[in-house]
C-alpha atoms as a PDB file:
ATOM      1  CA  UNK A   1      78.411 116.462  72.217  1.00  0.00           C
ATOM      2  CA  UNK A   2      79.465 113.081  72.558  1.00  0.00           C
ATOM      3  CA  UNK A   3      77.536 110.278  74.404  1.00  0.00           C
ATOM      4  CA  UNK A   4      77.723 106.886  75.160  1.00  0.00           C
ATOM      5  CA  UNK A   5      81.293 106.272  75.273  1.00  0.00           C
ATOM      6  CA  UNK A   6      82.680 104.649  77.971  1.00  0.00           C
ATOM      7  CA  UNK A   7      86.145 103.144  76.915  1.00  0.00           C
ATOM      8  CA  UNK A   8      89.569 104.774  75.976  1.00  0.00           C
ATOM      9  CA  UNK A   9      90.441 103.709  72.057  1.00  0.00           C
ATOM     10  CA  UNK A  10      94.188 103.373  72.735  1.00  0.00           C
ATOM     11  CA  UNK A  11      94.705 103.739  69.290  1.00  0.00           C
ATOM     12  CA  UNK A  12      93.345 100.588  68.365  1.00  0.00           C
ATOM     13  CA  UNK A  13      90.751  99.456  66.657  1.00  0.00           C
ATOM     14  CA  UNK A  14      87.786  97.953  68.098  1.00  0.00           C
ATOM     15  CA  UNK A  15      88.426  94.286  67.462  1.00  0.00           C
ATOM     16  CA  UNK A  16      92.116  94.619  68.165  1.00  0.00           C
ATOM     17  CA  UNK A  17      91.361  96.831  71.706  1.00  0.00           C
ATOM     18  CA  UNK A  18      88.328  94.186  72.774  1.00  0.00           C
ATOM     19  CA  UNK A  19      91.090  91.264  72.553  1.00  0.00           C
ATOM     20  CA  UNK A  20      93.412  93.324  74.500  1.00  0.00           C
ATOM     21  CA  UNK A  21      90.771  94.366  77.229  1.00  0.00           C
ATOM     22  CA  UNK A  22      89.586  90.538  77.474  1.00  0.00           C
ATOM     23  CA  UNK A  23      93.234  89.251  77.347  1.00  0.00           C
ATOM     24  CA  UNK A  24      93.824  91.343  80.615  1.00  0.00           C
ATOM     25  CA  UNK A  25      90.709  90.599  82.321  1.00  0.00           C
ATOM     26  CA  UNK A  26      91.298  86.614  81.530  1.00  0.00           C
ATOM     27  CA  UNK A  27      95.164  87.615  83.507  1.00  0.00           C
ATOM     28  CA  UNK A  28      93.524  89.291  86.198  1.00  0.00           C
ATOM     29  CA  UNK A  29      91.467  86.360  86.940  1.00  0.00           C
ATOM     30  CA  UNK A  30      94.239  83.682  86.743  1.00  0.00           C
ATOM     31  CA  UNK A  31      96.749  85.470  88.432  1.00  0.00           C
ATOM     32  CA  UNK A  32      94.764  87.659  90.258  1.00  0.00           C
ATOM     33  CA  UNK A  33      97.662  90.051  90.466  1.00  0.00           C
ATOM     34  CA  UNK A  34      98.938  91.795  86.978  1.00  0.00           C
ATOM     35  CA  UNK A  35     101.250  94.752  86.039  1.00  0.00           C
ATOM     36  CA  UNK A  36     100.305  96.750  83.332  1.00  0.00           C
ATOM     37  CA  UNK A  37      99.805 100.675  82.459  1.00  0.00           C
ATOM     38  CA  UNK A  38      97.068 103.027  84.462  1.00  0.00           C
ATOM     39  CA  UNK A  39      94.769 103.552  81.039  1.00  0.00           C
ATOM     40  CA  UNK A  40      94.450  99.904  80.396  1.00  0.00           C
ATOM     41  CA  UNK A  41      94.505  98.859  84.103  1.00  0.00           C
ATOM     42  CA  UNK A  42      90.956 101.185  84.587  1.00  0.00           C
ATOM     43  CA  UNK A  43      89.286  99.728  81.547  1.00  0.00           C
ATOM     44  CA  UNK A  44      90.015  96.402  82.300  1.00  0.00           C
ATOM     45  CA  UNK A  45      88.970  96.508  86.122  1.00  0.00           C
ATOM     46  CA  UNK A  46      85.758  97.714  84.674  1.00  0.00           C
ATOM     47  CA  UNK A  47      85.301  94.722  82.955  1.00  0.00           C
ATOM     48  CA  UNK A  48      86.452  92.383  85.609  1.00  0.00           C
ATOM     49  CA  UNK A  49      83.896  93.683  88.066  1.00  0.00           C
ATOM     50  CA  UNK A  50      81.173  92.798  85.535  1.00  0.00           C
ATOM     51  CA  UNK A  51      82.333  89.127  85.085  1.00  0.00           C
ATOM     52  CA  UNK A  52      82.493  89.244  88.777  1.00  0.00           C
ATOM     53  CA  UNK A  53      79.195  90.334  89.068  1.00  0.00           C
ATOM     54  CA  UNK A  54      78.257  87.613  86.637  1.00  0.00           C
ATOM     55  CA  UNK A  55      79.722  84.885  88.856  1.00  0.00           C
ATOM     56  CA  UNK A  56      77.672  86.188  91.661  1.00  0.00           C
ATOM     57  CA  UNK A  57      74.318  86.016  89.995  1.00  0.00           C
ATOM     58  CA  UNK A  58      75.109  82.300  88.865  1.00  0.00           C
ATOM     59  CA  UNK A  59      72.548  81.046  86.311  1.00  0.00           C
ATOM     60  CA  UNK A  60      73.406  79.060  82.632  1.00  0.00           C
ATOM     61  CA  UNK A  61      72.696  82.512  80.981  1.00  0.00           C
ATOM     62  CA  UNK A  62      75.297  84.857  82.879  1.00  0.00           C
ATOM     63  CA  UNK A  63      77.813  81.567  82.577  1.00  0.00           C
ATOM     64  CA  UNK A  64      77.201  81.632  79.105  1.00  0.00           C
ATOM     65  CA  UNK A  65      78.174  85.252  78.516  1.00  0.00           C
ATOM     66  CA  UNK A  66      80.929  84.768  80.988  1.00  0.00           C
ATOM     67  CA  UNK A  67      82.208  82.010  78.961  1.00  0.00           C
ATOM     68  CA  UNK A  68      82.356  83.650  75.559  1.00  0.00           C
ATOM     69  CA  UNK A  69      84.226  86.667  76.907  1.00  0.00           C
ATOM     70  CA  UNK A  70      87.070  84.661  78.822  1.00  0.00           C
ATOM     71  CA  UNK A  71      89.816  83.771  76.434  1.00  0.00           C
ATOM     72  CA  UNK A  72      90.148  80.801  78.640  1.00  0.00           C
ATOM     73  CA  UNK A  73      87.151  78.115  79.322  1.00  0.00           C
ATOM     74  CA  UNK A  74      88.796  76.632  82.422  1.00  0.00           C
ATOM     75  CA  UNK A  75      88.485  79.764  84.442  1.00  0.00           C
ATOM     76  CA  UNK A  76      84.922  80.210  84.115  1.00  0.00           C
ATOM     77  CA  UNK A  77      84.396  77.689  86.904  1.00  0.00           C
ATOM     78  CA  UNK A  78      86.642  80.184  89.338  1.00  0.00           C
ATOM     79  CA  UNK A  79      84.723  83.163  88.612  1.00  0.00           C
ATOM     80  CA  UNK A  80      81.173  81.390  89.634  1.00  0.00           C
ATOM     81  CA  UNK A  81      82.739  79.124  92.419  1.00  0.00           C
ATOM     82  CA  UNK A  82      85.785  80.822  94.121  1.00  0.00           C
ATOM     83  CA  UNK A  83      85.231  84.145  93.252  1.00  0.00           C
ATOM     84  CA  UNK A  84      81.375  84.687  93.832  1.00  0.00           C
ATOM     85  CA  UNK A  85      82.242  83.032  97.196  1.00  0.00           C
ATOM     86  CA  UNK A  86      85.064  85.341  97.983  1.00  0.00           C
ATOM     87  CA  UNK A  87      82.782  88.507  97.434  1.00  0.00           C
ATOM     88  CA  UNK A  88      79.576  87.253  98.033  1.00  0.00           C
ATOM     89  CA  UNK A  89      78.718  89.650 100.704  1.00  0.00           C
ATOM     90  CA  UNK A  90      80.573  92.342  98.772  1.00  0.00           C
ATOM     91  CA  UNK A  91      78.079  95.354  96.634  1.00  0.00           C
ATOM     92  CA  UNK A  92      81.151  96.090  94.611  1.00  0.00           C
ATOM     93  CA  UNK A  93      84.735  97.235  94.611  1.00  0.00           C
ATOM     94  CA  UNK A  94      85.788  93.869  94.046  1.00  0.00           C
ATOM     95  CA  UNK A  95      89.348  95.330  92.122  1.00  0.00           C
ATOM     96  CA  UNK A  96      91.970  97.453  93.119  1.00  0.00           C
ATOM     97  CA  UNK A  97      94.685  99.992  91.484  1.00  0.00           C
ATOM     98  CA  UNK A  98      97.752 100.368  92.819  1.00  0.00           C
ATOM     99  CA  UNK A  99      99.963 102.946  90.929  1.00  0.00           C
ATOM    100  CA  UNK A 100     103.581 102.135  90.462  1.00  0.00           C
ATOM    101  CA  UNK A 101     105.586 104.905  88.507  1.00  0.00           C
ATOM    102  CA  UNK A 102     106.925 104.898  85.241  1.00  0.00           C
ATOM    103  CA  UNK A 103     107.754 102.740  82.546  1.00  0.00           C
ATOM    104  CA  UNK A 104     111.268 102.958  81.345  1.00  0.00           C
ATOM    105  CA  UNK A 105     111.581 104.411  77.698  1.00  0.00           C
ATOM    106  CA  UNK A 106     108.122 105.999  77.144  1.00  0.00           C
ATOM    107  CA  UNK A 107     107.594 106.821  80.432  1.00  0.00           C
ATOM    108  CA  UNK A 108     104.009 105.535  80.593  1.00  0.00           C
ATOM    109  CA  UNK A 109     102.583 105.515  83.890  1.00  0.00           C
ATOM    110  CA  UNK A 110     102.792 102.225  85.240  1.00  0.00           C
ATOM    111  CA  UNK A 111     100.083 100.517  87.962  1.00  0.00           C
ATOM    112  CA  UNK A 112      98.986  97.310  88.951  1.00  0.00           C
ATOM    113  CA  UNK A 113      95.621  95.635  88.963  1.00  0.00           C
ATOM    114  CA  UNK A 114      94.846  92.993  91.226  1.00  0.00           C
ATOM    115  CA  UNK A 115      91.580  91.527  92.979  1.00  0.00           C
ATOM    116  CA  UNK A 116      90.998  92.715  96.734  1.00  0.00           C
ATOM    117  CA  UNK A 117      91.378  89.511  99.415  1.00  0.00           C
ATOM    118  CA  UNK A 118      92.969  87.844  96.858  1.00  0.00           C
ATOM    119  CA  UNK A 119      96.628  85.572  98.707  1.00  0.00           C
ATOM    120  CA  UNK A 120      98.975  87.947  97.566  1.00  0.00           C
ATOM    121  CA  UNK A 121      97.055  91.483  98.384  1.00  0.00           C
ATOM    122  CA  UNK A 122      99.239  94.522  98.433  1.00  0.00           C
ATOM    123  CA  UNK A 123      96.893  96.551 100.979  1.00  0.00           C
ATOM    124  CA  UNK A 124      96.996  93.455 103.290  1.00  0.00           C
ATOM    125  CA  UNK A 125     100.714  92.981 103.540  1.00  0.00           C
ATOM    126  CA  UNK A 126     101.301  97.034 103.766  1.00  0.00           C
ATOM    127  CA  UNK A 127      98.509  97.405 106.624  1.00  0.00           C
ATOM    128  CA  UNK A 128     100.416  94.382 108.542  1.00  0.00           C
ATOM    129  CA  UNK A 129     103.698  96.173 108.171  1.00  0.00           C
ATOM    130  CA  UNK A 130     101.972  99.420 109.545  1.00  0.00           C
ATOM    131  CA  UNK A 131     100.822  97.669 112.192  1.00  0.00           C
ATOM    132  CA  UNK A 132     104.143  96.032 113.202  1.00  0.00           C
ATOM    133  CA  UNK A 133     106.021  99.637 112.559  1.00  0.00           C
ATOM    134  CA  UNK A 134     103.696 101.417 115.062  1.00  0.00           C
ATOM    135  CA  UNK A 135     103.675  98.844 118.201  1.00  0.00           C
ATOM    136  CA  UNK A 136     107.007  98.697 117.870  1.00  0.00           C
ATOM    137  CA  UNK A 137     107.634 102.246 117.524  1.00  0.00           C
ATOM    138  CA  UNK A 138     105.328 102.814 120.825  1.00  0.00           C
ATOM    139  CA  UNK A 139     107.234 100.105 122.608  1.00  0.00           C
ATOM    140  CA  UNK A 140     110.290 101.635 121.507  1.00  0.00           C
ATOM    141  CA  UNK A 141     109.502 105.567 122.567  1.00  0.00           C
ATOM    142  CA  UNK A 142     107.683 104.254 125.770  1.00  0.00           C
ATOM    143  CA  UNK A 143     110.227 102.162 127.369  1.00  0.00           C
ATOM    144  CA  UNK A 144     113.397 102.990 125.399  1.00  0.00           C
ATOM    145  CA  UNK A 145     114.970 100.846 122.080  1.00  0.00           C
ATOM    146  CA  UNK A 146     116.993  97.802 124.224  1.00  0.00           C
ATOM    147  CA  UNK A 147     113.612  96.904 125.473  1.00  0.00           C
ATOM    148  CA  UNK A 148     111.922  97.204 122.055  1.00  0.00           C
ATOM    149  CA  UNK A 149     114.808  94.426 121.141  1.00  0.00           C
ATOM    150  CA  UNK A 150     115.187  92.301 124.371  1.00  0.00           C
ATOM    151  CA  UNK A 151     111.443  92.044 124.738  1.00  0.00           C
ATOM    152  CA  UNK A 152     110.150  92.626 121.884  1.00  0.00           C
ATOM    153  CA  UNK A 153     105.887  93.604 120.980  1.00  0.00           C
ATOM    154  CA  UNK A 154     103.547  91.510 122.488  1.00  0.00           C
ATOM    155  CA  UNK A 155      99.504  91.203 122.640  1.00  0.00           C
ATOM    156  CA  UNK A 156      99.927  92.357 119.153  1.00  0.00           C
ATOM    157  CA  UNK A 157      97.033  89.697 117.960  1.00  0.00           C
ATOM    158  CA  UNK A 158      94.968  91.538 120.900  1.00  0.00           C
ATOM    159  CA  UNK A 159      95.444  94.865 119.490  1.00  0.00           C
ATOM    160  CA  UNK A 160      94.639  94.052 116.453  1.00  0.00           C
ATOM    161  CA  UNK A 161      91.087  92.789 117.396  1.00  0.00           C
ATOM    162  CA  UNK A 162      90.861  95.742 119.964  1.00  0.00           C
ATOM    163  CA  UNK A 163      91.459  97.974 116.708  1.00  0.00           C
ATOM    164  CA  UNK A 164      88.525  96.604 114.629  1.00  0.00           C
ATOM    165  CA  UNK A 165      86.076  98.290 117.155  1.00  0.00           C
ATOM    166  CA  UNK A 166      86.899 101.657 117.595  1.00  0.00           C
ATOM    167  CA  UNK A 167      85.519 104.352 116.013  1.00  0.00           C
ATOM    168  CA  UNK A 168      86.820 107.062 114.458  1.00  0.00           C
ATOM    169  CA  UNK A 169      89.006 109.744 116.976  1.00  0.00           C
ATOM    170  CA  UNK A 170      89.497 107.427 119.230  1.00  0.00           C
ATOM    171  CA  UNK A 171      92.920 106.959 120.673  1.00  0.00           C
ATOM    172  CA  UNK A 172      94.345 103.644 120.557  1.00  0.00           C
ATOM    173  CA  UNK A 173      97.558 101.931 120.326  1.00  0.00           C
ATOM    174  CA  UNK A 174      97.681 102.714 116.515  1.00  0.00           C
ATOM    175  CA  UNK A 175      97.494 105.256 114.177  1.00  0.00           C
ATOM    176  CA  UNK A 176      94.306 106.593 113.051  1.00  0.00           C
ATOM    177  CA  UNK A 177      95.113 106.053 109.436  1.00  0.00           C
ATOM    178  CA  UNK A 178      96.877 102.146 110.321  1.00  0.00           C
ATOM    179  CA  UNK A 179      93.109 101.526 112.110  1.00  0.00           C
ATOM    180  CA  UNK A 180      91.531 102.467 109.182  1.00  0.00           C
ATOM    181  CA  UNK A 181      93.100 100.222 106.727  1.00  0.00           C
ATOM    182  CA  UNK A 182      92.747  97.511 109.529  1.00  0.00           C
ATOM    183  CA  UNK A 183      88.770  97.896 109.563  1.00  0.00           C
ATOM    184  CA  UNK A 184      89.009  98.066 105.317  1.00  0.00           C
ATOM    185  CA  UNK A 185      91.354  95.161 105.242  1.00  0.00           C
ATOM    186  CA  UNK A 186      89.582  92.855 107.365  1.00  0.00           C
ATOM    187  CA  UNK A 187      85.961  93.471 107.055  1.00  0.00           C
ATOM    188  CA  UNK A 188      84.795  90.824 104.595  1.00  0.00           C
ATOM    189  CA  UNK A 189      87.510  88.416 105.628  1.00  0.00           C
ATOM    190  CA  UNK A 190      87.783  85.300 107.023  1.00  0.00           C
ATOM    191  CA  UNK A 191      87.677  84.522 110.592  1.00  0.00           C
ATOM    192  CA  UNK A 192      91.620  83.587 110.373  1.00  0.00           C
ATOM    193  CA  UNK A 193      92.514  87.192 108.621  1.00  0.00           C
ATOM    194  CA  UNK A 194      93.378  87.970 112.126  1.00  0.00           C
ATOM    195  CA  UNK A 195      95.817  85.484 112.999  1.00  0.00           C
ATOM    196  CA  UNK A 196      97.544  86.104 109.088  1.00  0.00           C
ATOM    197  CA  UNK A 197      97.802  89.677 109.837  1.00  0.00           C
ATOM    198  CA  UNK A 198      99.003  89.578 113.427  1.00  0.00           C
ATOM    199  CA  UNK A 199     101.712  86.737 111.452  1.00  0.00           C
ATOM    200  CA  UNK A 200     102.850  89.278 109.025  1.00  0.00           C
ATOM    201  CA  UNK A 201     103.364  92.288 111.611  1.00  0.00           C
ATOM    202  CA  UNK A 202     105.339  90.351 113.519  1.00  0.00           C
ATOM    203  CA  UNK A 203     107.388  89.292 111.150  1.00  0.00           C
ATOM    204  CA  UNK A 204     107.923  93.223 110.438  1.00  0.00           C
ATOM    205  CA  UNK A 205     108.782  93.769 113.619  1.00  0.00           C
ATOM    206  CA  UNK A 206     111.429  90.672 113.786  1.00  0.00           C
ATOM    207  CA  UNK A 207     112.632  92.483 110.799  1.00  0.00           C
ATOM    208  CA  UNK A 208     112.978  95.758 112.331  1.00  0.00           C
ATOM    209  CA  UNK A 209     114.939  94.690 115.299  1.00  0.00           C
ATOM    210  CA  UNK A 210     117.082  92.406 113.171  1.00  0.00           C
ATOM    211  CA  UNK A 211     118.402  94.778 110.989  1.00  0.00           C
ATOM    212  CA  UNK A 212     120.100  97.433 113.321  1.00  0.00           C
ATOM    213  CA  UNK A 213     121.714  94.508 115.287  1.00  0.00           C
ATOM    214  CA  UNK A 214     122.713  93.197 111.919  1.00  0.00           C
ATOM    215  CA  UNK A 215     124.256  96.413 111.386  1.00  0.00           C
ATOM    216  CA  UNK A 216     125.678  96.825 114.904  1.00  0.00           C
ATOM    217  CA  UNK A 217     127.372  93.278 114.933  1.00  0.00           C
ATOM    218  CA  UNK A 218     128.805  94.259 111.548  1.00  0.00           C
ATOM    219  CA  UNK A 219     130.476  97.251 112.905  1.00  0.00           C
ATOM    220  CA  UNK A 220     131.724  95.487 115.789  1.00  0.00           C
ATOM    221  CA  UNK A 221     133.261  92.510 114.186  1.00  0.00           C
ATOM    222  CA  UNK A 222     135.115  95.351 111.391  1.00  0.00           C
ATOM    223  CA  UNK A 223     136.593  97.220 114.469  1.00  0.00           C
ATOM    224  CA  UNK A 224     138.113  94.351 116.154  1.00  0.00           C
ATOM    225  CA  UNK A 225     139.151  91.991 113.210  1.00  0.00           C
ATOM    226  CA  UNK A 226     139.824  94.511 110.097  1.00  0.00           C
ATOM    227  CA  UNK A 227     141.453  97.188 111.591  1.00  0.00           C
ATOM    228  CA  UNK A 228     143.415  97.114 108.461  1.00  0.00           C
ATOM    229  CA  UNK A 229     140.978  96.728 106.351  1.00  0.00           C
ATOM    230  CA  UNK A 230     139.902 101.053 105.566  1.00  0.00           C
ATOM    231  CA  UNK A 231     136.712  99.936 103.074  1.00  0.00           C
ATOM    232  CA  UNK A 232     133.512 101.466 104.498  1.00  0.00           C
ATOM    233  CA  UNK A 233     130.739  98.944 106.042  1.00  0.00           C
ATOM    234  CA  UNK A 234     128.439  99.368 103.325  1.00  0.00           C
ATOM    235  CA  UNK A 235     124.546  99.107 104.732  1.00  0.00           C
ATOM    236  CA  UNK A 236     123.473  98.277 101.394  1.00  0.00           C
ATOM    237  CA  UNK A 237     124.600  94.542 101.845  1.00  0.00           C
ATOM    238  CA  UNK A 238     122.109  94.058 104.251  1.00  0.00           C
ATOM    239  CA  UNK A 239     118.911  95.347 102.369  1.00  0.00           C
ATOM    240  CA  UNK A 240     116.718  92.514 101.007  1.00  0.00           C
ATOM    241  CA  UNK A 241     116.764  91.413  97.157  1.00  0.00           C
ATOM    242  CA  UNK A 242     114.733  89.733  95.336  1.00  0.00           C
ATOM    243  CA  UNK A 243     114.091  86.704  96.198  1.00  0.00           C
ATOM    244  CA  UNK A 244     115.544  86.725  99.712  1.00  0.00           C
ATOM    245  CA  UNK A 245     113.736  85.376 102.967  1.00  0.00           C
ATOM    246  CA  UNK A 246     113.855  88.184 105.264  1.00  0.00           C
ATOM    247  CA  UNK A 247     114.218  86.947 109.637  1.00  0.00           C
ATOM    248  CA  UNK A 248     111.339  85.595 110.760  1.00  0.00           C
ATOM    249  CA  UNK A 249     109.420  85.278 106.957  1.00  0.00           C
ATOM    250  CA  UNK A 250     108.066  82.014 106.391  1.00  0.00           C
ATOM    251  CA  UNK A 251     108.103  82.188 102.816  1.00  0.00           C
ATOM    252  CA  UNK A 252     110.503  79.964 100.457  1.00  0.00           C
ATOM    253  CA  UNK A 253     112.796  81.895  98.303  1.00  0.00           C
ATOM    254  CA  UNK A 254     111.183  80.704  95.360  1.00  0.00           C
ATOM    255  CA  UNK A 255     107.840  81.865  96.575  1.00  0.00           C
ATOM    256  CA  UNK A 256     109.754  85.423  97.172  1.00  0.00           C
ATOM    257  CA  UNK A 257     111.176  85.668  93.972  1.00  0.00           C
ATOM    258  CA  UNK A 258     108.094  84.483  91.894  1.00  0.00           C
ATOM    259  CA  UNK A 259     105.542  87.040  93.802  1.00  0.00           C
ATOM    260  CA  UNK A 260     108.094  90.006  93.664  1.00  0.00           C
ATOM    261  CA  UNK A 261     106.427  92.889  92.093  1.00  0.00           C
ATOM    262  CA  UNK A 262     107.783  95.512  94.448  1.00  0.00           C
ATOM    263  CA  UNK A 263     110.477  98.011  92.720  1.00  0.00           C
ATOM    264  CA  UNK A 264     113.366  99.898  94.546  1.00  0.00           C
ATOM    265  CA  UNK A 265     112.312 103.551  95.368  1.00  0.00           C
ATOM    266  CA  UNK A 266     114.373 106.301  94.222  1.00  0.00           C
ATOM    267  CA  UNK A 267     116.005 108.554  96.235  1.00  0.00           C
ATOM    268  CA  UNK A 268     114.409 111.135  98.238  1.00  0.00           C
ATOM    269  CA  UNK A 269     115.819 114.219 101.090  1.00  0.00           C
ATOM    270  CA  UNK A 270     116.026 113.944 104.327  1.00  0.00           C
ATOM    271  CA  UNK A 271     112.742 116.116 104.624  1.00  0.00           C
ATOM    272  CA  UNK A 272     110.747 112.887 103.643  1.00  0.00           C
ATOM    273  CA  UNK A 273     112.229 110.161 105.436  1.00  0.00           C
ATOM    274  CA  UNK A 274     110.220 108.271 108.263  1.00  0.00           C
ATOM    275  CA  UNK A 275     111.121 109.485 111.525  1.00  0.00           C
ATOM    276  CA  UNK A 276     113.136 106.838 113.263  1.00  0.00           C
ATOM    277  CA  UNK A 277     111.210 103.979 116.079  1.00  0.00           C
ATOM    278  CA  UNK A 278     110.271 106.248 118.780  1.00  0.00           C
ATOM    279  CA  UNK A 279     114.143 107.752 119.217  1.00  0.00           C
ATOM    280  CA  UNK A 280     116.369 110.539 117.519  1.00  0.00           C
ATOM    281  CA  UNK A 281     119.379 109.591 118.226  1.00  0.00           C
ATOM    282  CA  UNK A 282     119.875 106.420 119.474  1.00  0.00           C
ATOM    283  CA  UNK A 283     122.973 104.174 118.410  1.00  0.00           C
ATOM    284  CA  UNK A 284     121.109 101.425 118.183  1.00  0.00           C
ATOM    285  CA  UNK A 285     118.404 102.388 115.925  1.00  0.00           C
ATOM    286  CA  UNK A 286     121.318 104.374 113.566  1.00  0.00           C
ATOM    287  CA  UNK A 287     121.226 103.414 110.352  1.00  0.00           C
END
């Protein structure tokens, strides 16, 4: 029976696999935000909530240890300033694994590791984008599409707050599951969490509305100018690229393209597609 062993070998040996593990824990906390494979990504959060839990307890003792395990001296200081500040009223849970397919050739199974509440959070941006998709989509099936676009979602900062108070099977203006990751995503924020995610959804929802109008104009300007012209509108051109500001973003390019760890999704049947804003078939909302 075996006891006592609580780390993968990964074919290593122990000296060699320790400088890995502490190599990826030293990324995580500089970056915050790494890619790397599921086996290693679990061992090393394990070892970044420890350092993280040293940084919280403060003291020249737990700094010490921190210090000898970091491959790099200069972020000790983060873990015990910005970090223990960031989750001081956190118990734990202070990483997160987000699984993201494959790896090309040996097909390992890919993931990445990043620190919750941490400027670039995955859950964060996805909950905002939920939040846009469903106000919009209400909007949309309430009082038809052209309304959705002329008008657009408002009170959406309202909602939001509204959201953070309800309990569960209560009926709001989102979707149980959206309100759940709202509560998770902003309970140990910052006062101004609200305002960033109520930012983000709306730029989701300029991005909604700006695409099928994209799309529409497109069509209209091929009809009446390139009649000749039989090559299909391709919808492709308009999807976003790495690297490219989408309406309404207030990011740089640059910032875009050196954040970008999103990959394209492959292709899947019509049986597991997102139903459309609200509408079956509307023109306007045809893509």
């Amino acid at each position: 029976m075996k006891h006592g062993i609580a780390f993968r070998k990964f074919s290593r040996t122990s000296s060699h696999r320790m400088l890995m593990l502490r190599n990826l824990v030293t990324s995580l906390i500089e970056h915050e935000q790494i890619k790397t494979t599921l086996p290693k990504a679990r061992d090393a959060a394990r070892l970044a909530e420890k350092i993280i839990t040293m940084g919280k307890k403060g003291g020249l003792p737990m700094y010490q240890r921190a210090n000898a395990f970091l491959l790099k001296a200069q972020l000790t200081p983060k873990v015990f300033s910005t970090l223990a500040e960031r989750y001081a009223e956190r118990e734990g849970g202070y990483t997160r694994i987000h699984k993201f397919g494959n790896r090309p050739g040996d097909n390992a199974p890919h993931a990445i590791l990043e620190l919750v509440d941490n400027p670039r959070d995955i859950k964060f941006e996805m909950t905002a984008r939920a939040v846009g998709w469903d106000l919009l989509g209400k909007r949309a099936a309430q009082e038809g599409p052209q309304a959705a676009i002329n008008e657009g979602v408002e009170d959406v900062e309202d909602v939001v707050q509204e959201e953070q108070h309800y309990m569960f099977g209560e009926k709001g203006s989102l979707r149980p599951k959206t309100r759940w990751n709202v509560q998770k995503v902003l309970r140990f924020r910052k006062d101004d969490a609200v305002t960033k995610l109520t930012n983000r959804a709306r730029e989701h929802i300029d991005t909604l509305v700006a695409q099928p109008l994209a799309i529409k104009t497109l069509r209209e300007q091929k009809t009446e100018e390139s009649k000749e012209d039989s090559r299909p509108l391709s919808v492709n051109s308009l999807k976003p690229r790495a690297g490219q500001t989408l309406p309404g973003g207030d990011q740089s390019s640059l910032a875009l393209a050196q954040g970008a760890l999103g990959k394209k999704p492959f292709a899947r049947g019509w049986w597991s597609g997102r139903p459309k804003l609200g509408v079956d078939k509307s023109p306007v909302w045809d893509l």
